[in-house]
C-alpha atoms as a PDB file:
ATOM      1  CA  UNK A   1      -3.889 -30.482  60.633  1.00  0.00           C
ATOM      2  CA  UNK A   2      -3.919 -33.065  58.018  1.00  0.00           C
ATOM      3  CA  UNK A   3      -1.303 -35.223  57.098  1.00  0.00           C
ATOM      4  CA  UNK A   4       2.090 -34.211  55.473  1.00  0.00           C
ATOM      5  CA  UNK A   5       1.089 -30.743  56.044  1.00  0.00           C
ATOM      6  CA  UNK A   6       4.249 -28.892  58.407  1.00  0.00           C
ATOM      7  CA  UNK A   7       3.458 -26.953  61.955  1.00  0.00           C
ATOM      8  CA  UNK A   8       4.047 -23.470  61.112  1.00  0.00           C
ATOM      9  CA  UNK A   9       3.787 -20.614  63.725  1.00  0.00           C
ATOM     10  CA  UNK A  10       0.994 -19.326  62.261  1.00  0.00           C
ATOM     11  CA  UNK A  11      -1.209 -22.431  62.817  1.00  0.00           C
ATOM     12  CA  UNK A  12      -0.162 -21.991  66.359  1.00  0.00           C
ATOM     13  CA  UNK A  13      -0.970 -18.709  66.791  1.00  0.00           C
ATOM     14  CA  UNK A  14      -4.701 -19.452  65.240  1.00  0.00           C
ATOM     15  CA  UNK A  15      -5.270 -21.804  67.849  1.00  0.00           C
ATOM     16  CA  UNK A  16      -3.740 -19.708  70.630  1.00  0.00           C
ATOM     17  CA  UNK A  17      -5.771 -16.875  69.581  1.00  0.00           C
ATOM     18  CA  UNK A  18      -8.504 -18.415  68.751  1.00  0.00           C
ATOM     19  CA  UNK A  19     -12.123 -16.519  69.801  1.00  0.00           C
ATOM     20  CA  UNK A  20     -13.313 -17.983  72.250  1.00  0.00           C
ATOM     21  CA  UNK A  21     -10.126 -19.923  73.147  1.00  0.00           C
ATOM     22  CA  UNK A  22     -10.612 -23.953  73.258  1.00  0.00           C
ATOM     23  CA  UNK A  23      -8.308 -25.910  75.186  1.00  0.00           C
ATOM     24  CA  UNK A  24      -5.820 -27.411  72.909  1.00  0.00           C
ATOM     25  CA  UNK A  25      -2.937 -30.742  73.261  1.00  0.00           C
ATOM     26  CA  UNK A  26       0.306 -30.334  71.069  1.00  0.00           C
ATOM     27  CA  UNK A  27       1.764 -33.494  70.364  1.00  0.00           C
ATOM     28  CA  UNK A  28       5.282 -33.859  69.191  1.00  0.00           C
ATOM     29  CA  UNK A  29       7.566 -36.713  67.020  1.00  0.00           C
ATOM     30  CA  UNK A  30       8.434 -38.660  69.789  1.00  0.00           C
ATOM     31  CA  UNK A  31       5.160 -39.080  71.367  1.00  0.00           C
ATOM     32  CA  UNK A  32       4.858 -36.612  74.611  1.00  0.00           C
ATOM     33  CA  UNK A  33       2.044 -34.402  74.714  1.00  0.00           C
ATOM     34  CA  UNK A  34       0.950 -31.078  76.107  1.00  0.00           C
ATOM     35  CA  UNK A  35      -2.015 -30.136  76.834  1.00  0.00           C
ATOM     36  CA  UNK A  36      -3.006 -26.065  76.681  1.00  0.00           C
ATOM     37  CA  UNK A  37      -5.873 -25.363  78.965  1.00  0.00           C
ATOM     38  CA  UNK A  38      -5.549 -21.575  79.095  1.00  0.00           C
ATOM     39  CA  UNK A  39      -3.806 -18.823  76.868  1.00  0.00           C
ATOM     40  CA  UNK A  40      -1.952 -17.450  79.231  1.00  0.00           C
ATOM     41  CA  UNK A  41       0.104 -20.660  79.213  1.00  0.00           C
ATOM     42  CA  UNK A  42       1.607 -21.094  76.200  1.00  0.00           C
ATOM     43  CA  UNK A  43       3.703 -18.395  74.739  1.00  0.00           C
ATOM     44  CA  UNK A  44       5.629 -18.039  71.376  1.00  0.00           C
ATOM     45  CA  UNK A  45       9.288 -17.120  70.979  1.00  0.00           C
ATOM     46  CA  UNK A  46       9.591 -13.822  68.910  1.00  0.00           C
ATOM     47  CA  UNK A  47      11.465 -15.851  65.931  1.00  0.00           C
ATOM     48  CA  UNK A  48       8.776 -18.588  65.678  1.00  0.00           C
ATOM     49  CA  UNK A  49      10.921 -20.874  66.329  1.00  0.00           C
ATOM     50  CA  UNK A  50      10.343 -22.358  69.818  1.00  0.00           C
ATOM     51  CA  UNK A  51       6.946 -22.403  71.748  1.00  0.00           C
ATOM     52  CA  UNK A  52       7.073 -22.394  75.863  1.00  0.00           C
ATOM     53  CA  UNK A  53       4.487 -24.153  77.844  1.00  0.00           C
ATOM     54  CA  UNK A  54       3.635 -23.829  81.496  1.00  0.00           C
ATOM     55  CA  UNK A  55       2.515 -26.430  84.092  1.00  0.00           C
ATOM     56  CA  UNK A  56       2.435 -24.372  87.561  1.00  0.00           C
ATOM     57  CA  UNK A  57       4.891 -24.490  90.545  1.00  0.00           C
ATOM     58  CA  UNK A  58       7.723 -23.538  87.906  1.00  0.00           C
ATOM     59  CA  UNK A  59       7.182 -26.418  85.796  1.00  0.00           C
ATOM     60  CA  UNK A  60       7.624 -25.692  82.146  1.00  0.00           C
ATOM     61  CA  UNK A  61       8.510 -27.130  78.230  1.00  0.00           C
ATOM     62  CA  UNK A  62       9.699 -25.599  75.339  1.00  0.00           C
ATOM     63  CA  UNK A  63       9.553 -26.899  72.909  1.00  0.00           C
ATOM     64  CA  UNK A  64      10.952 -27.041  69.003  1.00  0.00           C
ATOM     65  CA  UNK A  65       8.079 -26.262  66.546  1.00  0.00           C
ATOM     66  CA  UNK A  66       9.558 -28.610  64.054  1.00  0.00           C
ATOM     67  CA  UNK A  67       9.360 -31.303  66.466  1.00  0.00           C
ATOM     68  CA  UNK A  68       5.174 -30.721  66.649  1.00  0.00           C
ATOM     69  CA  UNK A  69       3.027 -32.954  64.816  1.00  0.00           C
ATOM     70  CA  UNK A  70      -0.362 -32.284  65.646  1.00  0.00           C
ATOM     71  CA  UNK A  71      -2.227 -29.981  67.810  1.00  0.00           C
ATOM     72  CA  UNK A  72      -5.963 -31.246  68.821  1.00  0.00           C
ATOM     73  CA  UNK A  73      -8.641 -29.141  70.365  1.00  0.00           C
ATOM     74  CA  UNK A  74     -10.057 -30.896  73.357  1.00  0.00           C
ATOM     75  CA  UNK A  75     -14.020 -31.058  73.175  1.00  0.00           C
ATOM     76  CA  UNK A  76     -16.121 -28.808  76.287  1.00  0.00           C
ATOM     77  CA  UNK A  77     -17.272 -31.699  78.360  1.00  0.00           C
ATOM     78  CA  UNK A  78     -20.997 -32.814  78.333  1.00  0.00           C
ATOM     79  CA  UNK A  79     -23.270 -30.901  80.440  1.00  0.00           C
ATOM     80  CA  UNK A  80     -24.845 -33.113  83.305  1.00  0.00           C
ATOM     81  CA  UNK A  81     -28.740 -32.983  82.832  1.00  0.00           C
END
């Protein structure tokens, strides 16, 4: 996402979606992260508005879409030779 451009659902979606799916991070305004390793994870409200990410043992975030400023796609690590 480049700069001044807004979050929108959509963009979300691409990445959650994506084919194969790459582990993503969503950062938000006041500097947490989140980091998406699987789909099945992260999950959209159906008005667009919030998105809900899972940790395990219960532990979860959801979290305002206008509060997200940037979502990176973590690199595959290096294969060992």
């Amino acid at each position: 996402m480049t700069e001044g451009q807004a979050m929108t659902v959509e963009r979300v979606r691409a990445f959650h979606r994506a084919t194969p799916f790459k582990p993503f991070t969503i950062r938000v305004a006041d500097g947490r992260s989140f980091r998406v390793p699987h789909p099945e994870l992260l999950s959209i409200s159906p008005s667009g508005r919030t998105i809900h990410v899972e940790f395990g043992d219960d532990d979860f975030s959801t979290i305002d879409l206008l509060l997200v400023t940037e979502i990176q796609v973590t690199p595959p690590a290096a294969a060992s030779a």
